[in-house]
N, C-alpha and C. Protein backbone atom coordinates (compact mmCIF):
# COMPACT_ATOMS: atom_id res chain seq x y z
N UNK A 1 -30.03 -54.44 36.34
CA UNK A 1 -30.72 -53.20 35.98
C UNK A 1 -30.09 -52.61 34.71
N UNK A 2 -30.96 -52.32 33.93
CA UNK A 2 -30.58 -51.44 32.92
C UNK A 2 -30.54 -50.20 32.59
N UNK A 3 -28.92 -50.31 32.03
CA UNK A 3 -28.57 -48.67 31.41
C UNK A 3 -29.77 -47.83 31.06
N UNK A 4 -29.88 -46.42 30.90
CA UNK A 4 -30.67 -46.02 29.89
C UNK A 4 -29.61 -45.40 29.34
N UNK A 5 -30.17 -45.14 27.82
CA UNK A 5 -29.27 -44.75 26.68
C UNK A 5 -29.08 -43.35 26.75
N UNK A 6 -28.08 -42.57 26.80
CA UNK A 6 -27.71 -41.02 26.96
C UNK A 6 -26.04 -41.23 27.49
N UNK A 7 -26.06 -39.43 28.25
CA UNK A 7 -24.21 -39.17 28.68
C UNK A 7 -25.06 -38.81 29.85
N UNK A 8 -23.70 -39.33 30.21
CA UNK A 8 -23.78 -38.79 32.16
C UNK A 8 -23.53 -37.31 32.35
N UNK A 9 -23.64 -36.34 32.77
CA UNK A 9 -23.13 -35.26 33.44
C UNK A 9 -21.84 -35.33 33.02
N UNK A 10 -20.79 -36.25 33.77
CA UNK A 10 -19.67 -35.76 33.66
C UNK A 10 -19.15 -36.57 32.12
N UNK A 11 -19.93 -37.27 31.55
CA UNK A 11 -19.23 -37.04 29.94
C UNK A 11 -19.36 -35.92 29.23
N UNK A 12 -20.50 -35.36 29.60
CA UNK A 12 -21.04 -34.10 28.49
C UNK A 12 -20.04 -33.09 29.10
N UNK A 13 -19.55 -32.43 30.31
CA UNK A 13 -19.13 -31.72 30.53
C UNK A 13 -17.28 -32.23 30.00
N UNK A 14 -17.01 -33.53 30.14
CA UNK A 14 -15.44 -34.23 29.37
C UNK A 14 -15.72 -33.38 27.94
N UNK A 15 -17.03 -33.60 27.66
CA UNK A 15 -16.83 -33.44 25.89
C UNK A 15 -16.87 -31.65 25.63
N UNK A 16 -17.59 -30.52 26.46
CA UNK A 16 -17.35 -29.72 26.50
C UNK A 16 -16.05 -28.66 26.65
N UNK A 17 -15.31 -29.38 28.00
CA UNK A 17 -13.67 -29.08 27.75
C UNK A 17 -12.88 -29.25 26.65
N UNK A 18 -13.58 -30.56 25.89
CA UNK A 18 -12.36 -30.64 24.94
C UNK A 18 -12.90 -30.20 23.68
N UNK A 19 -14.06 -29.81 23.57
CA UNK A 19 -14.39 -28.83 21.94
C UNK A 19 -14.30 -27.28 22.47
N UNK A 20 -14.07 -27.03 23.92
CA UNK A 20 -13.18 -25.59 24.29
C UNK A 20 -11.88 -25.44 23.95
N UNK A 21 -10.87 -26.34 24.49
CA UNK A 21 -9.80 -26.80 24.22
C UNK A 21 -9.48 -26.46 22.82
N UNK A 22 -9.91 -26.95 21.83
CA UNK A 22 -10.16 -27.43 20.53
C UNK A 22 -10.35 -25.97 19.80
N UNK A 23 -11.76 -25.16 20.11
CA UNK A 23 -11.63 -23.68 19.54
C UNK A 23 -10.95 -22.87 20.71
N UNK A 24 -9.92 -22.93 21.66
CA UNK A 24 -8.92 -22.32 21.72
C UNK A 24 -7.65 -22.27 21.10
N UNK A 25 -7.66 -23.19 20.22
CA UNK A 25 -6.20 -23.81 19.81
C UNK A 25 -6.72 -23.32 18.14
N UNK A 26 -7.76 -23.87 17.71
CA UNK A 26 -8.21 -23.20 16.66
C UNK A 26 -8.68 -21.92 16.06
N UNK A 27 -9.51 -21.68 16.72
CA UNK A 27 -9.67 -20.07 16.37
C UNK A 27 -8.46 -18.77 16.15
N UNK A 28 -7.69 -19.13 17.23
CA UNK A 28 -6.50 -18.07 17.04
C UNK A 28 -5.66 -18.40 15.69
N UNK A 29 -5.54 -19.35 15.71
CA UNK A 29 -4.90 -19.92 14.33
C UNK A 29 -5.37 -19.32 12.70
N UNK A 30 -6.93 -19.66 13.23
CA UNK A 30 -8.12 -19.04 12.12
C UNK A 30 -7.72 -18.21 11.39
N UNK A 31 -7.78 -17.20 12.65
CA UNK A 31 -7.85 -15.88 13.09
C UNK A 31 -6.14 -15.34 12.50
N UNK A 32 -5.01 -15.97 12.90
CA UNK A 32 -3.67 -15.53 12.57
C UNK A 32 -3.83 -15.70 10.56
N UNK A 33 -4.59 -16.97 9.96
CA UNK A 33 -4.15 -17.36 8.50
C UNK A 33 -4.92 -16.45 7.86
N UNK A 34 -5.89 -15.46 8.27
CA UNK A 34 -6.54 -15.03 8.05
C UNK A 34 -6.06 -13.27 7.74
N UNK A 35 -5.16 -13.09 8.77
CA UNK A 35 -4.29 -12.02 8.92
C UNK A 35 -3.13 -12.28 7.69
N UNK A 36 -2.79 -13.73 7.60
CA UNK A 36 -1.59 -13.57 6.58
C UNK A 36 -2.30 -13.59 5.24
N UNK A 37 -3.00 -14.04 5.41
CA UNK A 37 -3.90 -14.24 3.74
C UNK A 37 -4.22 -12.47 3.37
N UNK A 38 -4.61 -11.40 4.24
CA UNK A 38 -4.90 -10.57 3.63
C UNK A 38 -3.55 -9.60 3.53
N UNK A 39 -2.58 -10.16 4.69
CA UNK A 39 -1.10 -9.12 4.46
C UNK A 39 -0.52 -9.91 3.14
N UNK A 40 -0.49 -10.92 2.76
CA UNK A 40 -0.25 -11.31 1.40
C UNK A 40 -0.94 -10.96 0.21
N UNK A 41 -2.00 -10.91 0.62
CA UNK A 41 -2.83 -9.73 -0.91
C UNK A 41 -2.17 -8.55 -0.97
N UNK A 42 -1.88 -7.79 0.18
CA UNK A 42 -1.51 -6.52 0.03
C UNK A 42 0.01 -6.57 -0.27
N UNK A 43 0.61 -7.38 0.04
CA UNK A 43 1.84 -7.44 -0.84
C UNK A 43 1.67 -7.31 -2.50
N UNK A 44 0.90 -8.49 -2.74
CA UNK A 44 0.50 -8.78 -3.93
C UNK A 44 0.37 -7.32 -4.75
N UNK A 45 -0.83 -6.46 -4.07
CA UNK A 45 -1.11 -5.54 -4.66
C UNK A 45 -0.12 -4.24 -4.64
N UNK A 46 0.89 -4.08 -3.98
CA UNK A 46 2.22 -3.24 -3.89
C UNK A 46 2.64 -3.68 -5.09
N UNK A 47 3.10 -4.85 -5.19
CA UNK A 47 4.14 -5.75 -6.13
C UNK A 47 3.08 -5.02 -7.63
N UNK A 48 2.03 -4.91 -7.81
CA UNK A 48 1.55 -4.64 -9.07
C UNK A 48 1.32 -3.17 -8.88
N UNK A 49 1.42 -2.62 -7.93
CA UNK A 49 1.71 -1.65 -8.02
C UNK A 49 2.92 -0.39 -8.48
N UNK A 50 3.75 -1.25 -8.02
CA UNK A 50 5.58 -1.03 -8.41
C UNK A 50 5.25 -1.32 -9.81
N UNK A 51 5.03 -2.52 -10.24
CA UNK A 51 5.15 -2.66 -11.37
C UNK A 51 4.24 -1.45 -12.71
N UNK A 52 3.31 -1.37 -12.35
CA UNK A 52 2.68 -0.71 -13.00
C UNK A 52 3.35 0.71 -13.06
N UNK A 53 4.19 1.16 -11.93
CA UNK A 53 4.75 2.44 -12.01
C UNK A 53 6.06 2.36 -12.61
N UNK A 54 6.76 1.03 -12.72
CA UNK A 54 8.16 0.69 -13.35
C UNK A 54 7.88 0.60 -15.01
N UNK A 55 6.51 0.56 -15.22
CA UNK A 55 6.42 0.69 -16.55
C UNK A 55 6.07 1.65 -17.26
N UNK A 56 5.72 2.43 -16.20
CA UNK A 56 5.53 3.99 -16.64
C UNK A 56 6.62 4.50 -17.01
N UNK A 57 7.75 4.11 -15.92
CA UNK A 57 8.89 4.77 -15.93
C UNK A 57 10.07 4.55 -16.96
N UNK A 58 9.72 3.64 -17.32
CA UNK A 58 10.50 3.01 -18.48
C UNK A 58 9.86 3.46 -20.11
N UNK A 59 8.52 3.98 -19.94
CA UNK A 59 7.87 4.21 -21.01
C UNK A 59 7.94 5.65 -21.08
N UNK A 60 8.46 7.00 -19.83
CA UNK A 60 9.20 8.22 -19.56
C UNK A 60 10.46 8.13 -19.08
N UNK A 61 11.06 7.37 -20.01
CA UNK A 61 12.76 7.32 -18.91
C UNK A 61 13.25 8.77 -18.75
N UNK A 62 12.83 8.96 -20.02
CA UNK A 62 13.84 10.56 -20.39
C UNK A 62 13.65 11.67 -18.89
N UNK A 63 12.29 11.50 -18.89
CA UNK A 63 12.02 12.53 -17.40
C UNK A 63 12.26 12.04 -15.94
N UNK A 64 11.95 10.61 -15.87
CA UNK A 64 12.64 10.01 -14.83
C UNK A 64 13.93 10.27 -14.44
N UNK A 65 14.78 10.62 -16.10
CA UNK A 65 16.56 10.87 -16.09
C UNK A 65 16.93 11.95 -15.56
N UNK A 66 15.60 13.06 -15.54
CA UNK A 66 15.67 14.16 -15.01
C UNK A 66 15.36 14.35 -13.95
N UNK A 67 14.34 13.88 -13.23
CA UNK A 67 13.38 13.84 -12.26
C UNK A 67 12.49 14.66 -12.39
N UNK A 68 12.04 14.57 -13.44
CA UNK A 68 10.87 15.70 -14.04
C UNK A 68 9.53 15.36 -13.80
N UNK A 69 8.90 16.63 -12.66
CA UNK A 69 7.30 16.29 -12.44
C UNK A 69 6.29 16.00 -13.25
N UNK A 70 5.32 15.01 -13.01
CA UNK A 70 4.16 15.30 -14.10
C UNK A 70 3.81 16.24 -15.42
N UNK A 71 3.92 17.24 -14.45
CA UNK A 71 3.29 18.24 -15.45
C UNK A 71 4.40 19.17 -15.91
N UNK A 72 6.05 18.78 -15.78
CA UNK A 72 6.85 19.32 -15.89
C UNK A 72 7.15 20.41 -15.46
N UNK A 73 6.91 20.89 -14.02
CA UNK A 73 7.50 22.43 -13.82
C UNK A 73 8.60 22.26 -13.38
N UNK A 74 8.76 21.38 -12.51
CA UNK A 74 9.63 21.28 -11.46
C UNK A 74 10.68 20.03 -11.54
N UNK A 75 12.07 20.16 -10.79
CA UNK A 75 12.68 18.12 -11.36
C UNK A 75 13.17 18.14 -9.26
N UNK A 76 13.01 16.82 -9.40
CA UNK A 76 13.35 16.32 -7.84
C UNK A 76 14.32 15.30 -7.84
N UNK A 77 15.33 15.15 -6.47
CA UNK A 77 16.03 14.03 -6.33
C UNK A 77 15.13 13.54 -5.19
N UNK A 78 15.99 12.20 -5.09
CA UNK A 78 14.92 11.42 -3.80
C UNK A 78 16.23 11.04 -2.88
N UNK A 79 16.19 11.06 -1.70
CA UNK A 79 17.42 10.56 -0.96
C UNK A 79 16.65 9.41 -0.10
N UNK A 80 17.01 8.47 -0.13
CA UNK A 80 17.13 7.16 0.48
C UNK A 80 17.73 6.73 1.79
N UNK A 81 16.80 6.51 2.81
CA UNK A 81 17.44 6.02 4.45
C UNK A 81 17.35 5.06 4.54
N UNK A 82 18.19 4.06 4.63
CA UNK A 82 18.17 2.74 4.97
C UNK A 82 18.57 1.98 6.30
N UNK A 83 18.30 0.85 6.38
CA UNK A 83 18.07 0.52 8.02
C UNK A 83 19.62 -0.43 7.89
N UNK A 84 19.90 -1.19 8.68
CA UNK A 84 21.38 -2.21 8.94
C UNK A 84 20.73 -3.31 7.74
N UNK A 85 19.36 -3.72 7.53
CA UNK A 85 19.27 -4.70 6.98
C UNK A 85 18.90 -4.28 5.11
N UNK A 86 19.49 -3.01 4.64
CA UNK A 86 19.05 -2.67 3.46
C UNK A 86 17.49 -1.93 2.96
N UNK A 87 16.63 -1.84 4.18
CA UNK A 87 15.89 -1.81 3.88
C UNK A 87 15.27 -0.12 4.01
N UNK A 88 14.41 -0.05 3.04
CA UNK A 88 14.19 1.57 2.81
C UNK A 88 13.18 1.76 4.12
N UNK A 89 13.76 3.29 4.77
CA UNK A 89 12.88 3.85 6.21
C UNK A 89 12.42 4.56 5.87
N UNK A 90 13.17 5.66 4.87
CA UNK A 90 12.41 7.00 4.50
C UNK A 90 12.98 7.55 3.21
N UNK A 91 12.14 8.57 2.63
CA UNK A 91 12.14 8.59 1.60
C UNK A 91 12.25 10.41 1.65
N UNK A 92 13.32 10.91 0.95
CA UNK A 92 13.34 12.71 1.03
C UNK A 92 13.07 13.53 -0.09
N UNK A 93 11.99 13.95 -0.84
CA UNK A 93 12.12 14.00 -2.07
C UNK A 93 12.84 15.96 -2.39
N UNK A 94 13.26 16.50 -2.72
CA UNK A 94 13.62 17.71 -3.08
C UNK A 94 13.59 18.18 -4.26
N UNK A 95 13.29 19.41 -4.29
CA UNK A 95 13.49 19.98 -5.59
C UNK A 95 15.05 20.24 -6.28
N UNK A 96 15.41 19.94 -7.35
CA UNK A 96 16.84 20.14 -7.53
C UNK A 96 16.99 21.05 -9.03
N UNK A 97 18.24 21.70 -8.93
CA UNK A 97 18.41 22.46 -10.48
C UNK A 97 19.63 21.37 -10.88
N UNK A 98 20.15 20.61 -10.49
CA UNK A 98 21.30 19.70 -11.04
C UNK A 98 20.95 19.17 -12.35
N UNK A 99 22.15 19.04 -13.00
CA UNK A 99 22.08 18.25 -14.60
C UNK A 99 21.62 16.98 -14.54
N UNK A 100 21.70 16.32 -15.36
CA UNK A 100 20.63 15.23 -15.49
C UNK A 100 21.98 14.36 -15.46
N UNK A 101 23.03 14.87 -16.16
CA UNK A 101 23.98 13.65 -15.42
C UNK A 101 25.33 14.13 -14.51
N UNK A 102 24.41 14.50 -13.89
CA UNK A 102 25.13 15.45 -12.63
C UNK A 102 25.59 14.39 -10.91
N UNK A 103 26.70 13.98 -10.92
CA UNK A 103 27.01 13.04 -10.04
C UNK A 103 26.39 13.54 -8.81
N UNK A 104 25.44 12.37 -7.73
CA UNK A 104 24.65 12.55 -7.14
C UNK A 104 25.76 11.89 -6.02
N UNK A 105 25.26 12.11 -4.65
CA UNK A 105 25.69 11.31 -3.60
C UNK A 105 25.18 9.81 -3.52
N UNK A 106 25.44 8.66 -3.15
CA UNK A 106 25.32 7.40 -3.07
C UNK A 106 23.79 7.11 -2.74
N UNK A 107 23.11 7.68 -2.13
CA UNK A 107 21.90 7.63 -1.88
C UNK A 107 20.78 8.35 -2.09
N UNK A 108 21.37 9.29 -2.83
CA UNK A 108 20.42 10.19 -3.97
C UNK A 108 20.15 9.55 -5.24
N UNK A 109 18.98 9.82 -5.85
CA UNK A 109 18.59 10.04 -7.06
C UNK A 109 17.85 10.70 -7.86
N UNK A 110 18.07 11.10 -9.47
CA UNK A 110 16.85 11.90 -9.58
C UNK A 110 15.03 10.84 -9.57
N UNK A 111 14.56 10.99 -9.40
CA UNK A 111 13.19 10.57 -8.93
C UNK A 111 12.17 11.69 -9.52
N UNK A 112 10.93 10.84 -10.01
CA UNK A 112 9.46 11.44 -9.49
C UNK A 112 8.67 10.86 -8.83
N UNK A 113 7.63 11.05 -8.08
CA UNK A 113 6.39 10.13 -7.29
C UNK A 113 5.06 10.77 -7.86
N UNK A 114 4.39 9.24 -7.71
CA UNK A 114 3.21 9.14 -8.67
C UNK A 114 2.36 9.10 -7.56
N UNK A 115 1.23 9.39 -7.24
CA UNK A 115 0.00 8.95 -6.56
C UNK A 115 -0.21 7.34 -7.15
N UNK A 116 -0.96 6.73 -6.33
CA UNK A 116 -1.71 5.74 -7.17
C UNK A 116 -2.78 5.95 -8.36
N UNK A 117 -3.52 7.23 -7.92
CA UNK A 117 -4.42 7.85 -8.67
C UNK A 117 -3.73 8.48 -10.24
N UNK A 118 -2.42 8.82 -9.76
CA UNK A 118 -1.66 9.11 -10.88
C UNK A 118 -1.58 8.16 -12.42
N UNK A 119 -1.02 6.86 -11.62
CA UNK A 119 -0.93 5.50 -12.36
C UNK A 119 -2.32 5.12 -13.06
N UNK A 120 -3.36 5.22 -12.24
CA UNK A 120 -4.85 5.16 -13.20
C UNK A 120 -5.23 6.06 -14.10
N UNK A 121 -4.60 7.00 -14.19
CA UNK A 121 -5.27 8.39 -14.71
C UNK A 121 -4.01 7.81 -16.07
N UNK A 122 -2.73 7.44 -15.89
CA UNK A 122 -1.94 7.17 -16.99
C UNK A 122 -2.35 5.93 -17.70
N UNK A 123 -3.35 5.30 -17.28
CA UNK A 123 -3.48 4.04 -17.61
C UNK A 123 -2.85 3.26 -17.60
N UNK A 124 -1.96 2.80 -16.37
CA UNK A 124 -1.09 2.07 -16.10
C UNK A 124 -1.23 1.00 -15.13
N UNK A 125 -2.60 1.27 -14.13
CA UNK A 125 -3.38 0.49 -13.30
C UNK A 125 -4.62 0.88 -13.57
N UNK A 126 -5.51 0.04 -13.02
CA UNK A 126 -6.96 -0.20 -13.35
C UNK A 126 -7.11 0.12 -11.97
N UNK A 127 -8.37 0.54 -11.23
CA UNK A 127 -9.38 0.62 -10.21
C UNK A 127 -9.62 -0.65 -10.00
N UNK A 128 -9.93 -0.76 -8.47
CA UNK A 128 -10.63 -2.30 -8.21
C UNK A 128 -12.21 -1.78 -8.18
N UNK A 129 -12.47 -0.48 -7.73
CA UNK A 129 -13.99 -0.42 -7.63
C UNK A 129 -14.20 1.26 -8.03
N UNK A 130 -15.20 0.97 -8.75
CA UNK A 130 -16.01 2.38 -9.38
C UNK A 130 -17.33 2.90 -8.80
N UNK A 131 -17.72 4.40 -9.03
CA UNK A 131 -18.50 4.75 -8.60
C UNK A 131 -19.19 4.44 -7.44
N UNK A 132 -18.22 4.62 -5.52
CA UNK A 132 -18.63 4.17 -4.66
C UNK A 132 -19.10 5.29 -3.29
N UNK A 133 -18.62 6.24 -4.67
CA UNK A 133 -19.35 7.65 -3.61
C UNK A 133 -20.39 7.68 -3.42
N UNK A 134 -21.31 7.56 -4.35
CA UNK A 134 -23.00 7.67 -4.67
C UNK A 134 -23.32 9.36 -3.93
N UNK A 135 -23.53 9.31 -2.97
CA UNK A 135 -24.05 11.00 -2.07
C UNK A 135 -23.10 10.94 -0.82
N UNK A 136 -22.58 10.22 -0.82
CA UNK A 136 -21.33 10.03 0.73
C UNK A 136 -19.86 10.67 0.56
N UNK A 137 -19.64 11.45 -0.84
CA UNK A 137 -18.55 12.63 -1.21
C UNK A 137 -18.59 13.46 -1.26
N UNK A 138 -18.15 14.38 -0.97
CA UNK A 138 -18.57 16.04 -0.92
C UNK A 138 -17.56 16.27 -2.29
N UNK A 139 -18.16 17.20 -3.34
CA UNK A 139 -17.25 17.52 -4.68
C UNK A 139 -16.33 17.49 -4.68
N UNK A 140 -15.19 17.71 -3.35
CA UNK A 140 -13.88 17.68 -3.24
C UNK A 140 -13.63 16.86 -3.43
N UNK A 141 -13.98 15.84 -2.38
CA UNK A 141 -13.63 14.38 -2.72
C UNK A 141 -13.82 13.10 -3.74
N UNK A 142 -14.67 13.91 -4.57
CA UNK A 142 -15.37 12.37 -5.57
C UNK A 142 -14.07 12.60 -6.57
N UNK A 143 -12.88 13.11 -6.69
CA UNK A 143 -11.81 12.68 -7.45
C UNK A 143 -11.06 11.59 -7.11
N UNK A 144 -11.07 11.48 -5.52
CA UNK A 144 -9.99 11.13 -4.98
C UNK A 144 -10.67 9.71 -4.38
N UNK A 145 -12.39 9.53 -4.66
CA UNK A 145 -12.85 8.33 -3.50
C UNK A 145 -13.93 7.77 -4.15
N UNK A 146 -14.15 8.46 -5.26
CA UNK A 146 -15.33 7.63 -6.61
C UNK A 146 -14.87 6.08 -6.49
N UNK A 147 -13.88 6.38 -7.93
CA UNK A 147 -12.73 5.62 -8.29
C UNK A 147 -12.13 5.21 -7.32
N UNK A 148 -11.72 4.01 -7.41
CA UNK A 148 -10.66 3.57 -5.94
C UNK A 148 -10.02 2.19 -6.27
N UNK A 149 -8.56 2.39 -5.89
CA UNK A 149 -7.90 0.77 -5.72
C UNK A 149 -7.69 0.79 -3.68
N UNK A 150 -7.90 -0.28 -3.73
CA UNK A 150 -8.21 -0.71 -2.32
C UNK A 150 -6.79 -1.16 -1.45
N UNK A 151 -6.76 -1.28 -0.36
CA UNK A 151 -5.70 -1.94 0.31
C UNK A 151 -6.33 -2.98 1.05
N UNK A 152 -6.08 -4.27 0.87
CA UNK A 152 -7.22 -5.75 0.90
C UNK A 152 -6.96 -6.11 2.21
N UNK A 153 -5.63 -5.57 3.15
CA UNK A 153 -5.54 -5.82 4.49
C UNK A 153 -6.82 -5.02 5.35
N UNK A 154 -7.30 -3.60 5.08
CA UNK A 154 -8.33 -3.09 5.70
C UNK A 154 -9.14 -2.49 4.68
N UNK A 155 -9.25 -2.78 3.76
CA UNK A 155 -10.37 -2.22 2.95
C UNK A 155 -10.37 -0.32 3.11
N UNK A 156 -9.30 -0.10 3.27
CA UNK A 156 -9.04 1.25 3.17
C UNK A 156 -8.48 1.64 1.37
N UNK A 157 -9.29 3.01 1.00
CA UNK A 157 -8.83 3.57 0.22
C UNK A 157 -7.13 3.80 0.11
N UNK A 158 -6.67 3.86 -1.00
CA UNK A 158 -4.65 4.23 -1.43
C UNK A 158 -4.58 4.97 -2.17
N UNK A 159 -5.48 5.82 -3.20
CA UNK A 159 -5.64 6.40 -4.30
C UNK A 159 -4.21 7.57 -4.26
N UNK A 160 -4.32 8.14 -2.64
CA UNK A 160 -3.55 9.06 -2.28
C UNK A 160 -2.27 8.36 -2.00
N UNK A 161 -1.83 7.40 -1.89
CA UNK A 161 -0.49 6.82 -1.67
C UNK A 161 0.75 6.98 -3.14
N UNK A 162 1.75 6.92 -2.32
CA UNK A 162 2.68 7.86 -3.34
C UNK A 162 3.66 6.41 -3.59
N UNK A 163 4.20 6.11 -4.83
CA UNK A 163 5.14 5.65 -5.26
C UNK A 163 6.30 6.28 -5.65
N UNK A 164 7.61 6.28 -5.60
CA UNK A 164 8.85 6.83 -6.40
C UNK A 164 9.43 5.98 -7.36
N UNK A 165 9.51 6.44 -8.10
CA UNK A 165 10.24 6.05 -9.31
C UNK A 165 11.35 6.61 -9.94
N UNK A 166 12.96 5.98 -9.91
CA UNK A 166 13.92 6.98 -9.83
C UNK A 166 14.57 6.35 -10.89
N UNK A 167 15.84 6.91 -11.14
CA UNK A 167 16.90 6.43 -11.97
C UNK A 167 18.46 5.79 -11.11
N UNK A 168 18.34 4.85 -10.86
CA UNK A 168 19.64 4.60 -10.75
C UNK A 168 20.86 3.12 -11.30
N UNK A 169 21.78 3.15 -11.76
CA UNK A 169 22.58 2.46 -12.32
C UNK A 169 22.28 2.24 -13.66
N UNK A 170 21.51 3.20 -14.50
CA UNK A 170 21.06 3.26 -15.78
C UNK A 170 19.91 2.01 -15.90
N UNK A 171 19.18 1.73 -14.83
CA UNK A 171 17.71 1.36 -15.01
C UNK A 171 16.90 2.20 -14.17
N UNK A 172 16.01 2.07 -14.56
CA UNK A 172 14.16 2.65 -13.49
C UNK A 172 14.41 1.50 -12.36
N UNK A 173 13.73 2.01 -11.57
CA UNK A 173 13.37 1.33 -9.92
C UNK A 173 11.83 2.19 -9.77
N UNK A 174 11.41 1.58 -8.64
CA UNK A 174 10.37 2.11 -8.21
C UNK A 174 10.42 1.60 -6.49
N UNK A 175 9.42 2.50 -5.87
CA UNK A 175 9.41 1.97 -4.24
C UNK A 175 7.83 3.06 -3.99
N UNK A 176 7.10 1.87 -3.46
CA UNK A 176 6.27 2.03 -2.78
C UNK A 176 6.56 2.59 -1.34
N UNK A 177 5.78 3.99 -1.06
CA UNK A 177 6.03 4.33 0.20
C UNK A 177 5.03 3.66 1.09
N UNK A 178 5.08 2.38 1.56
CA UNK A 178 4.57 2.12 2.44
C UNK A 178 3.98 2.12 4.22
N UNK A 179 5.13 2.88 4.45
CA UNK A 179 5.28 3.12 5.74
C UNK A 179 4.17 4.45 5.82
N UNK A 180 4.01 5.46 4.69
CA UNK A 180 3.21 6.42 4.78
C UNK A 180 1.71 5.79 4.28
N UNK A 181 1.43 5.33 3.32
CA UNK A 181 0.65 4.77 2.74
C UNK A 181 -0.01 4.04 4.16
N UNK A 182 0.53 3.25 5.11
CA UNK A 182 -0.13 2.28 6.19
C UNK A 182 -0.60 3.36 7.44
N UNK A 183 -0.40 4.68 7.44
CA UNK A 183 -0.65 5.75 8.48
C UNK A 183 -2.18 6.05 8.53
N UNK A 184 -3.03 5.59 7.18
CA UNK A 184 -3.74 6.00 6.37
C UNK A 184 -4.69 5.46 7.56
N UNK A 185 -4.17 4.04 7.64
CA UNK A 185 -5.41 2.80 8.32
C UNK A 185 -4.87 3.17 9.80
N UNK A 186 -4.04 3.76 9.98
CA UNK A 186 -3.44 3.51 11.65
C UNK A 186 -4.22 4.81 11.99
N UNK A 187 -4.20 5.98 11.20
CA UNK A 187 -4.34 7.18 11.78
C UNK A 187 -6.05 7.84 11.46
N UNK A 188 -6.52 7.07 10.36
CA UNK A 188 -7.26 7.63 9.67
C UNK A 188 -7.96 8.79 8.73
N UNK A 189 -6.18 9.27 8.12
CA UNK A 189 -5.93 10.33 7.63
C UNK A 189 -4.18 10.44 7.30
N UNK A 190 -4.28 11.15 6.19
CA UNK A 190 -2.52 10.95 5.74
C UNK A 190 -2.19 12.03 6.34
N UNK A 191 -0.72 11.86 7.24
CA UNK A 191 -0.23 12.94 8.06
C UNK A 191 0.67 13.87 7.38
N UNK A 192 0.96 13.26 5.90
CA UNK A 192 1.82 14.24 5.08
C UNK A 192 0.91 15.51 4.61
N UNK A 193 1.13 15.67 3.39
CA UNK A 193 0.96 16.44 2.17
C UNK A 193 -0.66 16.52 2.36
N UNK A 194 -1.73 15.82 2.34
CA UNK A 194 -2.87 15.14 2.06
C UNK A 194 -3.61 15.76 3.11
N UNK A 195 -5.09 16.09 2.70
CA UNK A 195 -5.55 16.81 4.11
C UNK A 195 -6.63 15.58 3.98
N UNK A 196 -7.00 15.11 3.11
CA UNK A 196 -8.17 13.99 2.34
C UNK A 196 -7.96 12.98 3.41
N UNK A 197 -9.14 12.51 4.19
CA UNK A 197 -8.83 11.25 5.22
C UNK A 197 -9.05 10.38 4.71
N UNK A 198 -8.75 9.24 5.38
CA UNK A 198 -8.60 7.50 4.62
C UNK A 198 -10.31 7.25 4.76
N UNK A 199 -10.92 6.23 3.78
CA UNK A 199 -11.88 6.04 4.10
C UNK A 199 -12.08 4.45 3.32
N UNK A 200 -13.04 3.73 4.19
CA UNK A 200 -13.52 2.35 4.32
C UNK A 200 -14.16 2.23 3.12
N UNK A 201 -14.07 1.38 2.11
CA UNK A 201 -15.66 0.80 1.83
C UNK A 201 -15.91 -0.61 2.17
């Protein structure tokens, strides 16, 4: 007697376990390179971010030397918390009347902080996307959410995220506040200074 040509029941269901099998083992994987691919853009885009503010700062050392605000009213130090492994937790910025070469404590410096919006407005970074308010800004907001550089891990607005840029060992530094900057996407709204909530495009 002859075969007829097809799968039995229990091959098709063999072959079903193992292309389950197969996108269990795969998909999460997908799913994880997918997560690093966009936390690596957003590195990326910190890293040009620093930079773009380290060249500001080098192109205003003189007020950096001071910690002289934007618009000059005011000069700030920044004090620095660090964890066992070097790494910055928090960031204290103050107003100070000290001399400009006025010996600071080890973890002070004089400092200013830039918005990101700051850095575009100096022409020091470019926008990734323009005009994305259209009628979805209320006048307050089309300064702060027209114009926009993005954060590529959630497609959340940064415009409002703050960089420091200080003086110490007779060069510029800069530091992205990240830990505040990421509250944006966790909370959906900056819990500092900022009443402006984070928003998607």
């Amino acid at each position: 007697m002859n075969r007829k040509n097809g799968f039995t029941l229990v091959e098709l269901l063999a072959v079903i376990v193992l292309l389950g099998l197969i996108m269990a083992i795969a998909v999460p994987n997908a799913l994880k390179l997918g997560g690093t691919v966009k936390e690596s853009s957003y590195a990326t885009k910190l890293d040009l971010i620093e930079e773009a503010a380290k060249s500001y700062g080098q192109a205003n050392i003189g007020n950096v030397k001071r910690g002289l605000s934007l618009n000059g009213s005011k000069r700030y130090t920044c004090k620095f918390d660090y964890d066992e492994d070097d790494n910055v937790t928090q960031v204290t910025m103050r107003e100070t009347t000290e001399d400009e070469g006025a010996t600071l404590p080890d973890d002070t410096f004089f400092c200013i902080s830039m918005s990101v919006s700051d850095l575009v407005a100096n022409n020091s970074l470019d926008y990734d996307e323009k005009d994305t308010c259209a009628d979805k800004c209320s006048a307050e907001e089309k300064p702060y959410y027209d114009n926009v550089v993005i954060n590529p891990k959630d497609n959340s607005v940064i415009n409002l995220c703050n960089v420091y840029i200080y003086y110490k060992y007779k060069r510029v530094y800069t530091y992205f506040d990240r830990t505040e900057c990421d509250k944006v996407s966790a909370y959906g709204k900056f819990e500092t200074a900022h009443a402006y909530p984070a928003r998607r495009v």
